[in-house]
C-alpha atoms as a PDB file:
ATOM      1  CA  UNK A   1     129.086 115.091 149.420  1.00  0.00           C
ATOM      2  CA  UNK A   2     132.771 114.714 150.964  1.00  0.00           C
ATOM      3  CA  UNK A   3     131.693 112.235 153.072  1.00  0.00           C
ATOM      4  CA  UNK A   4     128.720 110.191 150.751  1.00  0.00           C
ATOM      5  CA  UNK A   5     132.297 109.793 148.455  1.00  0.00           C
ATOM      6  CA  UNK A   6     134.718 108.847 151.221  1.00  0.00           C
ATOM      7  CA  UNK A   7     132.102 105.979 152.267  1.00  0.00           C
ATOM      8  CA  UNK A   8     131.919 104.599 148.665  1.00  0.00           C
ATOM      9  CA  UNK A   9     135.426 104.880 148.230  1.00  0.00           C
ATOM     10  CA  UNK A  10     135.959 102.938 151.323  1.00  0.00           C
ATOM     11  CA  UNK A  11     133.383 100.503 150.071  1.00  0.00           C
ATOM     12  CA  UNK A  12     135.343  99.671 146.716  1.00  0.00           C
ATOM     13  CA  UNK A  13     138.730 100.042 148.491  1.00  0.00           C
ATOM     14  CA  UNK A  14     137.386  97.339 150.436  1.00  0.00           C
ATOM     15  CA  UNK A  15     136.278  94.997 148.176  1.00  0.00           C
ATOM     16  CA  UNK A  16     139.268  95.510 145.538  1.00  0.00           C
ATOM     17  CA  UNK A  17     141.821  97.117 146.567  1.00  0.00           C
ATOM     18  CA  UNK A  18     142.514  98.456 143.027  1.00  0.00           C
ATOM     19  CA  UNK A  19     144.421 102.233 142.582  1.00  0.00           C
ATOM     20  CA  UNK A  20     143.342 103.270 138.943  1.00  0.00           C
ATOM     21  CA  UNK A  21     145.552 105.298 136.684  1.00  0.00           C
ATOM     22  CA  UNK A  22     142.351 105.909 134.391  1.00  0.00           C
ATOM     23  CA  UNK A  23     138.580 106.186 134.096  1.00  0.00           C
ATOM     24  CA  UNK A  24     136.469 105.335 131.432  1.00  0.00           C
ATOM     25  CA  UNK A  25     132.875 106.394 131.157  1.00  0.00           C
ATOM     26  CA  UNK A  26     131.262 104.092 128.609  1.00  0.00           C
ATOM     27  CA  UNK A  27     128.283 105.521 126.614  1.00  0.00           C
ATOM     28  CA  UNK A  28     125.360 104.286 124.468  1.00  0.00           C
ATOM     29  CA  UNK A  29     125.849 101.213 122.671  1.00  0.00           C
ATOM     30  CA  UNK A  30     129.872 101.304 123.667  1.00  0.00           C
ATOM     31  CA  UNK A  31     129.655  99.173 126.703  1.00  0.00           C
ATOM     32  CA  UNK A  32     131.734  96.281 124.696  1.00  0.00           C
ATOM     33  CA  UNK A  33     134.617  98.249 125.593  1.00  0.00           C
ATOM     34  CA  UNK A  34     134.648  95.573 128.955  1.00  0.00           C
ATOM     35  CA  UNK A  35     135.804  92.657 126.494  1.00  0.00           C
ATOM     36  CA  UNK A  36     139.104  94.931 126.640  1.00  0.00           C
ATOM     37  CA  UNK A  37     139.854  95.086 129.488  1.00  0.00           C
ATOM     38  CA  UNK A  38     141.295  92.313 131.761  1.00  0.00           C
ATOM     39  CA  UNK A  39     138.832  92.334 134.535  1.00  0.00           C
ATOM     40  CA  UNK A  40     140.074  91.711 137.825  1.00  0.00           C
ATOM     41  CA  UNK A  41     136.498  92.980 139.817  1.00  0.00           C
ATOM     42  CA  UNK A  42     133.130  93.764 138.548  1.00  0.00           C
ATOM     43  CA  UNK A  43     130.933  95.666 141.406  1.00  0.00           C
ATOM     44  CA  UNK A  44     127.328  96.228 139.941  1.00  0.00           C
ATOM     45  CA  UNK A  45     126.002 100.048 140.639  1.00  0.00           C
ATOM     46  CA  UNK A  46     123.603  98.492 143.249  1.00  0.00           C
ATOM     47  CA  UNK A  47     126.012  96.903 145.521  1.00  0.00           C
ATOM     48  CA  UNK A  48     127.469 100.134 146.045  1.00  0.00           C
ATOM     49  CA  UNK A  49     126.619 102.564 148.341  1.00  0.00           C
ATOM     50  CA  UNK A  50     125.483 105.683 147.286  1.00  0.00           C
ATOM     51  CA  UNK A  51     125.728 105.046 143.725  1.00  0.00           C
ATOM     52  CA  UNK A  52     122.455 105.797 141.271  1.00  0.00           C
ATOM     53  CA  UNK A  53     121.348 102.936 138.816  1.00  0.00           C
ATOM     54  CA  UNK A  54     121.424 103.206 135.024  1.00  0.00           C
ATOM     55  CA  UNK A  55     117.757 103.142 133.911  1.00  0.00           C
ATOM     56  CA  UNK A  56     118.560 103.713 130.223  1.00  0.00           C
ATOM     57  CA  UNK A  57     118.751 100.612 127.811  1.00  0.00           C
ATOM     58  CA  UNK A  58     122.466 100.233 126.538  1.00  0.00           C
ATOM     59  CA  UNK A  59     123.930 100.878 129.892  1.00  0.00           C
ATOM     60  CA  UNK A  60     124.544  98.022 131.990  1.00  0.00           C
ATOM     61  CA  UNK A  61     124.949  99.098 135.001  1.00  0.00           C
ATOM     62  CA  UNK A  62     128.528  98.158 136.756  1.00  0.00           C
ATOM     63  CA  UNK A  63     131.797  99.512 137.985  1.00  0.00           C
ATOM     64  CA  UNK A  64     134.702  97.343 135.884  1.00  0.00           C
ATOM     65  CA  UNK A  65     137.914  97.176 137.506  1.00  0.00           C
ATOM     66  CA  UNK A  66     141.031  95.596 135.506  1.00  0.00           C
ATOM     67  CA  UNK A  67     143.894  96.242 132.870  1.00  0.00           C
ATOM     68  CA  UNK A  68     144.716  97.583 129.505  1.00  0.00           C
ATOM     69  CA  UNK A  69     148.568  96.130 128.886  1.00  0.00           C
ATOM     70  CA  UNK A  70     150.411  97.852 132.033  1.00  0.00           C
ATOM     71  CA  UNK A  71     147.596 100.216 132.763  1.00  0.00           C
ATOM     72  CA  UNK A  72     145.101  99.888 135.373  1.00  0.00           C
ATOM     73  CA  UNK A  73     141.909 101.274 134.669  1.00  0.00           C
ATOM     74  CA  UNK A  74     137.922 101.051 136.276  1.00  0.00           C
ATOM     75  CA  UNK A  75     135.159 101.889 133.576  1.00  0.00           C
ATOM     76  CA  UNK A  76     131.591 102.764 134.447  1.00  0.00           C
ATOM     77  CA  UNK A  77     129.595 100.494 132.052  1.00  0.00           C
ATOM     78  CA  UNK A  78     126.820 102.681 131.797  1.00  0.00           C
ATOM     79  CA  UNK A  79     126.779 106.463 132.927  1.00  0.00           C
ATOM     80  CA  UNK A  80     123.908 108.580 134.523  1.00  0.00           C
ATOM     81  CA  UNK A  81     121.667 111.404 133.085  1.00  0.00           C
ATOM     82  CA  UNK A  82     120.317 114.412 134.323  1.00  0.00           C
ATOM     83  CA  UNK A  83     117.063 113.337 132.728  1.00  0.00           C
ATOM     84  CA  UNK A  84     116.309 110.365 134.047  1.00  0.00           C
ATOM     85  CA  UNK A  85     115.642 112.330 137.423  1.00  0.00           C
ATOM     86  CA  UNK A  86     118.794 112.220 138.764  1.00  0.00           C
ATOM     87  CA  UNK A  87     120.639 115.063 140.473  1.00  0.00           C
ATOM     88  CA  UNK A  88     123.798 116.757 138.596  1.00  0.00           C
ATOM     89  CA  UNK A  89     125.227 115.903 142.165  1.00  0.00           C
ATOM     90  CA  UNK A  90     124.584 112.012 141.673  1.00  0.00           C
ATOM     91  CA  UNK A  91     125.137 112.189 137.982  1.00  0.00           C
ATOM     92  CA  UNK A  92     128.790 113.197 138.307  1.00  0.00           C
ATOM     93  CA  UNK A  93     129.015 111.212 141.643  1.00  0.00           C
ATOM     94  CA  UNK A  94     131.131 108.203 140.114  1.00  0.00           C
ATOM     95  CA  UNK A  95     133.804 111.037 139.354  1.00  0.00           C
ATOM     96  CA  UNK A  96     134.030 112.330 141.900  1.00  0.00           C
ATOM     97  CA  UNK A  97     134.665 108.606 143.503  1.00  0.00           C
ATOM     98  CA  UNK A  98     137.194 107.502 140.523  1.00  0.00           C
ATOM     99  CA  UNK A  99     139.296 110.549 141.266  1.00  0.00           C
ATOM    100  CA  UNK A 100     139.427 109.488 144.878  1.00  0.00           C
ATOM    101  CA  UNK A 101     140.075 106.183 143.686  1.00  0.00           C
ATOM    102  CA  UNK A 102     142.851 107.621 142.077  1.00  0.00           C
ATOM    103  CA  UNK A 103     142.879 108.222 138.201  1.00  0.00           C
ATOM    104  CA  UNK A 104     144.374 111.004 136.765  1.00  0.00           C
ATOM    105  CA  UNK A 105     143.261 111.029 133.446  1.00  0.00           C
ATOM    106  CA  UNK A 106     139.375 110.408 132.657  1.00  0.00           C
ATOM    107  CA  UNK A 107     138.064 109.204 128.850  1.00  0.00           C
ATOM    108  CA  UNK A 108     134.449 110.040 128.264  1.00  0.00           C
ATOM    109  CA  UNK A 109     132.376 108.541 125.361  1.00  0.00           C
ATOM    110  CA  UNK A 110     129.007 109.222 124.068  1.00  0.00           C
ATOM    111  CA  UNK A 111     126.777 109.046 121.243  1.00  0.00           C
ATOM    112  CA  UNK A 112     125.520 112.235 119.359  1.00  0.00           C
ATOM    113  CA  UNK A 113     123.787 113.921 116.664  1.00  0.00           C
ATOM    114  CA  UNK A 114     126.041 115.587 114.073  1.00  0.00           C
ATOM    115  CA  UNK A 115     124.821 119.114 112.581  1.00  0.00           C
ATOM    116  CA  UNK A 116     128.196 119.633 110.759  1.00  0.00           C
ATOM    117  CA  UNK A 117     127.678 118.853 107.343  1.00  0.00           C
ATOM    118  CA  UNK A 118     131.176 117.401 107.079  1.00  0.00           C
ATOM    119  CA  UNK A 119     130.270 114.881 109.396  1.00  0.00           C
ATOM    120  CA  UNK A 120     128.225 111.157 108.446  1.00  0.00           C
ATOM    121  CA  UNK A 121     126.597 108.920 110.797  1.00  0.00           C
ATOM    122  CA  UNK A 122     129.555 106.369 112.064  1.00  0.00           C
ATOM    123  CA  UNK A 123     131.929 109.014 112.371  1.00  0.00           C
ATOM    124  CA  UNK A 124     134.498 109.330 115.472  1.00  0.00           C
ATOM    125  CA  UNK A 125     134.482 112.744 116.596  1.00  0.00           C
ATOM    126  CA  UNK A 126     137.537 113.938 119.204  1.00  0.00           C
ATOM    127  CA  UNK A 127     136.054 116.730 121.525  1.00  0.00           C
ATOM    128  CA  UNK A 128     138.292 119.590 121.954  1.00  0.00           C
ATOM    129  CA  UNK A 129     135.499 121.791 123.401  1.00  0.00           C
ATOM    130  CA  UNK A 130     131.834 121.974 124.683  1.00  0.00           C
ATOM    131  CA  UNK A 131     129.012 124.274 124.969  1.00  0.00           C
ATOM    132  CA  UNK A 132     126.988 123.766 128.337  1.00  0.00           C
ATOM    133  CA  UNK A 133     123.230 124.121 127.875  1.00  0.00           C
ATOM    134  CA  UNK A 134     122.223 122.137 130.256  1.00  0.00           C
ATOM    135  CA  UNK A 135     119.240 123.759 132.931  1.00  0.00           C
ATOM    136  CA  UNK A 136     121.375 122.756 136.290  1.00  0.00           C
ATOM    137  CA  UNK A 137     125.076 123.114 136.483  1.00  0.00           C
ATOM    138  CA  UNK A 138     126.864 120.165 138.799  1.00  0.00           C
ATOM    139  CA  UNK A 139     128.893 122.689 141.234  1.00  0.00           C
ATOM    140  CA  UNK A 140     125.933 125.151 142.028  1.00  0.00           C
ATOM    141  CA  UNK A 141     125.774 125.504 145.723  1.00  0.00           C
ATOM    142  CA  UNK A 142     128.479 125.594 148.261  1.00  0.00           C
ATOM    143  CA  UNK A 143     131.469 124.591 146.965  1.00  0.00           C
ATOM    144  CA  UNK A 144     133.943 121.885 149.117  1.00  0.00           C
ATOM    145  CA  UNK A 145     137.644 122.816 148.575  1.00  0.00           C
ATOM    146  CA  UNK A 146     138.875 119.573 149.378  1.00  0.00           C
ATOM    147  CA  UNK A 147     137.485 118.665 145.747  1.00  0.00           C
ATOM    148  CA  UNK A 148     138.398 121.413 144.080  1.00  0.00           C
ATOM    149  CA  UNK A 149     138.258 125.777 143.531  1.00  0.00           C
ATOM    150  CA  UNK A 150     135.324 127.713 143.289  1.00  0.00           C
ATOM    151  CA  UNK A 151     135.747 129.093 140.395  1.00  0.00           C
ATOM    152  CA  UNK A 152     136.832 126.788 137.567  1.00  0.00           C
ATOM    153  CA  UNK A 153     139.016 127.438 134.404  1.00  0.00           C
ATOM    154  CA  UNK A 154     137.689 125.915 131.775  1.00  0.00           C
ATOM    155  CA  UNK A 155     139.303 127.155 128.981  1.00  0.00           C
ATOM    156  CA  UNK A 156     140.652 123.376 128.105  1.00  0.00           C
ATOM    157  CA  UNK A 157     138.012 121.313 129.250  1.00  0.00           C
ATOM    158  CA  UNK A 158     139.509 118.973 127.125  1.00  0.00           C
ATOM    159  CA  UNK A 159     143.337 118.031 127.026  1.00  0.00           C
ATOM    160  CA  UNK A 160     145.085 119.138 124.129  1.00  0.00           C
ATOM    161  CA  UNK A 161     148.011 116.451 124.881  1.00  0.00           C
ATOM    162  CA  UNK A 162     145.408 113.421 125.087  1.00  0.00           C
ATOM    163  CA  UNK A 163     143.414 114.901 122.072  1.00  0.00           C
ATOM    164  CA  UNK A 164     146.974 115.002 120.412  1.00  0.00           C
ATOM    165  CA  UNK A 165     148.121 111.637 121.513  1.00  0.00           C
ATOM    166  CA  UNK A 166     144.504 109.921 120.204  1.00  0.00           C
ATOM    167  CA  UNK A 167     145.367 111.249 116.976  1.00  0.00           C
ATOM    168  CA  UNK A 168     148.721 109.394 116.608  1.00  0.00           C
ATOM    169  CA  UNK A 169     146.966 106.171 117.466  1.00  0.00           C
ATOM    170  CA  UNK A 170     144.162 106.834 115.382  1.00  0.00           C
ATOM    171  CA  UNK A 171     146.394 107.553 112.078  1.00  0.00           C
ATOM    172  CA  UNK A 172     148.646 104.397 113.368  1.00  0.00           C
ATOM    173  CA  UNK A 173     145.220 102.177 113.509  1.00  0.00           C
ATOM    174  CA  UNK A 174     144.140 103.562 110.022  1.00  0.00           C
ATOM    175  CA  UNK A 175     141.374 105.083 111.950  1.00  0.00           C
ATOM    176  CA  UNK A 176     139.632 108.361 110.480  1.00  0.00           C
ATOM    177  CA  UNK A 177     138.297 110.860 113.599  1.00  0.00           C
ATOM    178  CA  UNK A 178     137.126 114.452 112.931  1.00  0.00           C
ATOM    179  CA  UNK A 179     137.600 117.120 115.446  1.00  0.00           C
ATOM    180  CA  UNK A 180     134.504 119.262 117.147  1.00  0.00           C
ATOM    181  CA  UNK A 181     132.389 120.835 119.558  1.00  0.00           C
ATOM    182  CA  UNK A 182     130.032 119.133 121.696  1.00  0.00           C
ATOM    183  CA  UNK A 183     126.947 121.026 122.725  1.00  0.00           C
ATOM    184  CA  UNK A 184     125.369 119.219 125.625  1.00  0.00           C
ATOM    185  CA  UNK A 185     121.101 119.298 126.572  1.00  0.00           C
ATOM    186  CA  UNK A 186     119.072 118.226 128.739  1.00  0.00           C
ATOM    187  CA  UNK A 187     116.889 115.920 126.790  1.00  0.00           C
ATOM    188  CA  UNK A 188     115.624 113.165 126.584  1.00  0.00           C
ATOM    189  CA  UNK A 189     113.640 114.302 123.540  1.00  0.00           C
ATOM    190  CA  UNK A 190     115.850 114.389 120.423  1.00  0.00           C
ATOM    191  CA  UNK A 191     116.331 118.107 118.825  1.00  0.00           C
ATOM    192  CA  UNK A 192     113.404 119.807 116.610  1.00  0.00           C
ATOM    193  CA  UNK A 193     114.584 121.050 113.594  1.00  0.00           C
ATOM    194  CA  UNK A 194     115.037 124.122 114.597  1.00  0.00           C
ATOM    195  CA  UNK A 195     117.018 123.048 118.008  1.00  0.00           C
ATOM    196  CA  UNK A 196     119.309 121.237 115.458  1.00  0.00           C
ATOM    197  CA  UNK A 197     119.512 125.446 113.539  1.00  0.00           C
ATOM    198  CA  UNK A 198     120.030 126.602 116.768  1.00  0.00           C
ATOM    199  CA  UNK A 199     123.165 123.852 118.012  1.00  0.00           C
ATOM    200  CA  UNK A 200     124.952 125.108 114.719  1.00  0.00           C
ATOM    201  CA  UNK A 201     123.973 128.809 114.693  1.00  0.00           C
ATOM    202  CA  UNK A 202     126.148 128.606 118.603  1.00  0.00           C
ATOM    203  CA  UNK A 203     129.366 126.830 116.693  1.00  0.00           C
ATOM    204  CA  UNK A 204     128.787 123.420 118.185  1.00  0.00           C
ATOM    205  CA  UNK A 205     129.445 120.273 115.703  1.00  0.00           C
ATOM    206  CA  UNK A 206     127.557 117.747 117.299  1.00  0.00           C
ATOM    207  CA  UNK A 207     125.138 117.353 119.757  1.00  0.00           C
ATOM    208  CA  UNK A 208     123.698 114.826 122.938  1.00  0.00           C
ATOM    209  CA  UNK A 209     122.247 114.553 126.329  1.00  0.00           C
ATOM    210  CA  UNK A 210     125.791 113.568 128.801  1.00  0.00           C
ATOM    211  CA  UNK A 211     129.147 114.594 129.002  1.00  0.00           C
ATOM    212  CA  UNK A 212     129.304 118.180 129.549  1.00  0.00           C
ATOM    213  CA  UNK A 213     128.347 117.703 133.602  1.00  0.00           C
ATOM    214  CA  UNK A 214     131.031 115.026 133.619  1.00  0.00           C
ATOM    215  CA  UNK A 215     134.179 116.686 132.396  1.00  0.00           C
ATOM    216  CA  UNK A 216     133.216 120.049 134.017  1.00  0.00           C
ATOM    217  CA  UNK A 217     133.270 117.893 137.783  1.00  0.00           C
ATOM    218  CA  UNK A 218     136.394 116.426 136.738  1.00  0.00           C
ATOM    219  CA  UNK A 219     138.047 119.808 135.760  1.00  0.00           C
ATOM    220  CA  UNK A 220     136.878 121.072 139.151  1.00  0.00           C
ATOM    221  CA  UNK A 221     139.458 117.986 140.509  1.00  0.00           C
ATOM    222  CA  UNK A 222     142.047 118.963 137.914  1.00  0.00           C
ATOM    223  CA  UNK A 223     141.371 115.851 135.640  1.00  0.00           C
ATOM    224  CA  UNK A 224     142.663 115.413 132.495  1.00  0.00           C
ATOM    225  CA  UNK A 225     139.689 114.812 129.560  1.00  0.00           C
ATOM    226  CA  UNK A 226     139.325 113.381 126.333  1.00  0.00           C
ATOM    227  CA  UNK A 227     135.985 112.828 125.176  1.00  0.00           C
ATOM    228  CA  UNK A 228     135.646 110.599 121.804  1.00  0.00           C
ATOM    229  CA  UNK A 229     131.780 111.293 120.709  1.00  0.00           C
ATOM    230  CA  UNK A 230     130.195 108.742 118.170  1.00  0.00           C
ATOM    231  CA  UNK A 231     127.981 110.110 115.488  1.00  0.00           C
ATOM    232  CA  UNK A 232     124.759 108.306 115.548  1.00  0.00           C
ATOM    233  CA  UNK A 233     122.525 110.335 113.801  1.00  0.00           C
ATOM    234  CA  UNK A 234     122.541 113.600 111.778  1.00  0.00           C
ATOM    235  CA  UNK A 235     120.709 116.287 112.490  1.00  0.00           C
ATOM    236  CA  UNK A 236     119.698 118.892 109.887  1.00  0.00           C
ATOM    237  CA  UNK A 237     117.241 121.552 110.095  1.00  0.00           C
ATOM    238  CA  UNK A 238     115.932 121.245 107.188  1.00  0.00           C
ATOM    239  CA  UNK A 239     115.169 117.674 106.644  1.00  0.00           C
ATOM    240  CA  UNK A 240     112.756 115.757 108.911  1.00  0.00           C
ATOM    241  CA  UNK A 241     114.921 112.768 110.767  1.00  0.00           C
ATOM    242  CA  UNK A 242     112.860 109.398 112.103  1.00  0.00           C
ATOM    243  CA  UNK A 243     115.678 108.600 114.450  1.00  0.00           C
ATOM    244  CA  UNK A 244     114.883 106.648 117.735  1.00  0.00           C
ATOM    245  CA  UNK A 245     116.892 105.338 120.150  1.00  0.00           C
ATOM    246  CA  UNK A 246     117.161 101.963 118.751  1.00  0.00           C
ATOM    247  CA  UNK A 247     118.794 103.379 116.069  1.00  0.00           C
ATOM    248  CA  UNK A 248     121.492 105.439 117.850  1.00  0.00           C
ATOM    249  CA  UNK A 249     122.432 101.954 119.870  1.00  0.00           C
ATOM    250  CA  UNK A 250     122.448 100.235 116.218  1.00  0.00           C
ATOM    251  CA  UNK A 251     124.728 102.999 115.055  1.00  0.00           C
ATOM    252  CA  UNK A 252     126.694 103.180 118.046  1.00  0.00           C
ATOM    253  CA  UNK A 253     128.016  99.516 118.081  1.00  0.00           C
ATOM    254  CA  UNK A 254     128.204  99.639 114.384  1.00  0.00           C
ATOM    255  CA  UNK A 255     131.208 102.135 115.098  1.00  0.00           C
ATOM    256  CA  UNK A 256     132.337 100.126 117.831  1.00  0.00           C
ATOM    257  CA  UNK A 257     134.748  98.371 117.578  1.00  0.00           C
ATOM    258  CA  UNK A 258     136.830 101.031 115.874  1.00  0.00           C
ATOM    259  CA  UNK A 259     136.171 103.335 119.242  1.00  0.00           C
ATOM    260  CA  UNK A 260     137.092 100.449 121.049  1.00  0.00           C
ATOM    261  CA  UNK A 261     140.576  99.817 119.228  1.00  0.00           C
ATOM    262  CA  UNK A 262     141.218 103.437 119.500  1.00  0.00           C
ATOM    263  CA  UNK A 263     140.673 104.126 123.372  1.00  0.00           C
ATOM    264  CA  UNK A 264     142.379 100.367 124.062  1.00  0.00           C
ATOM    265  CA  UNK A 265     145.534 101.538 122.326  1.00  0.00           C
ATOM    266  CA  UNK A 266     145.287 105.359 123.517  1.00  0.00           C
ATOM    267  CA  UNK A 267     145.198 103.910 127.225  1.00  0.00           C
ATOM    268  CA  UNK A 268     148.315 101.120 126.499  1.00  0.00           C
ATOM    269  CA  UNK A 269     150.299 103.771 124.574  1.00  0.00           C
ATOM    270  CA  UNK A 270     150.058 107.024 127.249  1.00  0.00           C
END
């Protein structure tokens, strides 16, 4: 793995020679977030070496490197899921590459389905924990401690300072978010009804298919999270839901450009 990362970071060293202060992973239906940015270089997933491709529609499928205000930043326009075949290994590859790139502070954004009743489809949720229920966990096997410990604390997968500091910007941007837990499976079904009884029975507010494998590599290289989830759906177990995907991507850029605003001023702010 040391090695597969060193060559791809040599790769986009290469071709850019761009140090990043952050990474951004874009999720479903949020890839406008690249009309913020002031793009300097734009490497598509299959130029680079060792890099999976996005098969799922919504995610485009390239490495953006640029500026927010003072702030220099490379988002993945489209992330990579454990059920579309890949490896937890190759999903959480890019991380692994943008912390060798050299960010220090990762934002990670997804769409989900809300089971707290508080919650309505459109909402902005700020993660301040997860629940991993995923089948595979991304540092199983021997672990490289040139990346990171063994054993990882994650009692704060997600940074209580950046959760803090999106809030100011949120209230200055008149910009309601709710606080919660993320639980993350495997999918790619959507939840029965009584998967949706069992995601709030364990204390989770929200659930989806990404994210969890991401932050935990990223805590293993002592990166700062935030992870902004958009509520696409809600899931209830008592009331039969016809969502499909079409509709999460519909609800997802419907909240948009509020997500947008919000991580564009959190990252020109910090």
């Amino acid at each position: 793995m040391w090695h597969k990362v060193q060559q791809t970071v040599n790769y986009i060293t290469n071709k850019t020679s761009f140090n990043p202060e952050y990474g951004v992973i874009l999720g479903s239906g949020l890839g406008g977030f690249a009309d913020d940015i002031t793009i300097q270089f734009t490497l598509p997933y299959n130029e680079i070496p060792n890099f999976p491709i996005s098969t799922v529609e919504g995610h485009k499928g390239a490495l953006l490197f640029g500026t927010i205000g003072t702030k220099k930043v490379v988002a993945m326009q489209g992330r990579f899921h454990y059920y579309e075949g890949y490896t937890m290994q190759e999903v959480t590859f890019p991380v692994r590459v943008m912390k060798q790139l050299g960010i220090e502070k990762l934002i990670v954004s997804n769409a989900s389905g809300g089971v707290n009743p508080l919650y309505k489809v459109g909402d902005i949720v700020l993660l301040h924990d997860h629940i991993n229920m995923m089948p595979e966990h991304p540092l199983r096997g021997k672990n490289d401690t040139r990346f990171g410990p063994r054993f990882v604390n994650m009692s704060e997968p997600y940074n209580r300072k950046m959760i803090q500091q999106a809030k100011k910007v949120a209230q200055l941007l008149s910009i309601q978010v709710k606080d919660g837990v993320y639980l993350g499976l495997q999918g790619p079904t959507f939840e029965t009804l009584s998967e949706y009884r069992m995601v709030k029975i364990l204390g989770a507010d929200c659930v989806g298919m990404s994210t969890v494998p991401e932050v935990i590599v990223a805590r293993h290289m002592e990166l700062d999270c935030l992870g902004v989830s958009v509520i696409t759906d809600m899931g209830s177990e008592d009331t039969i839901d016809t969502i499909n995907h079409d509709e999460v991507l519909q609800a997802a850029q419907k909240a948009e450009p509020k997500v947008r605003k919000l991580i564009k001023e959190f990252i020109a702010t910090s």
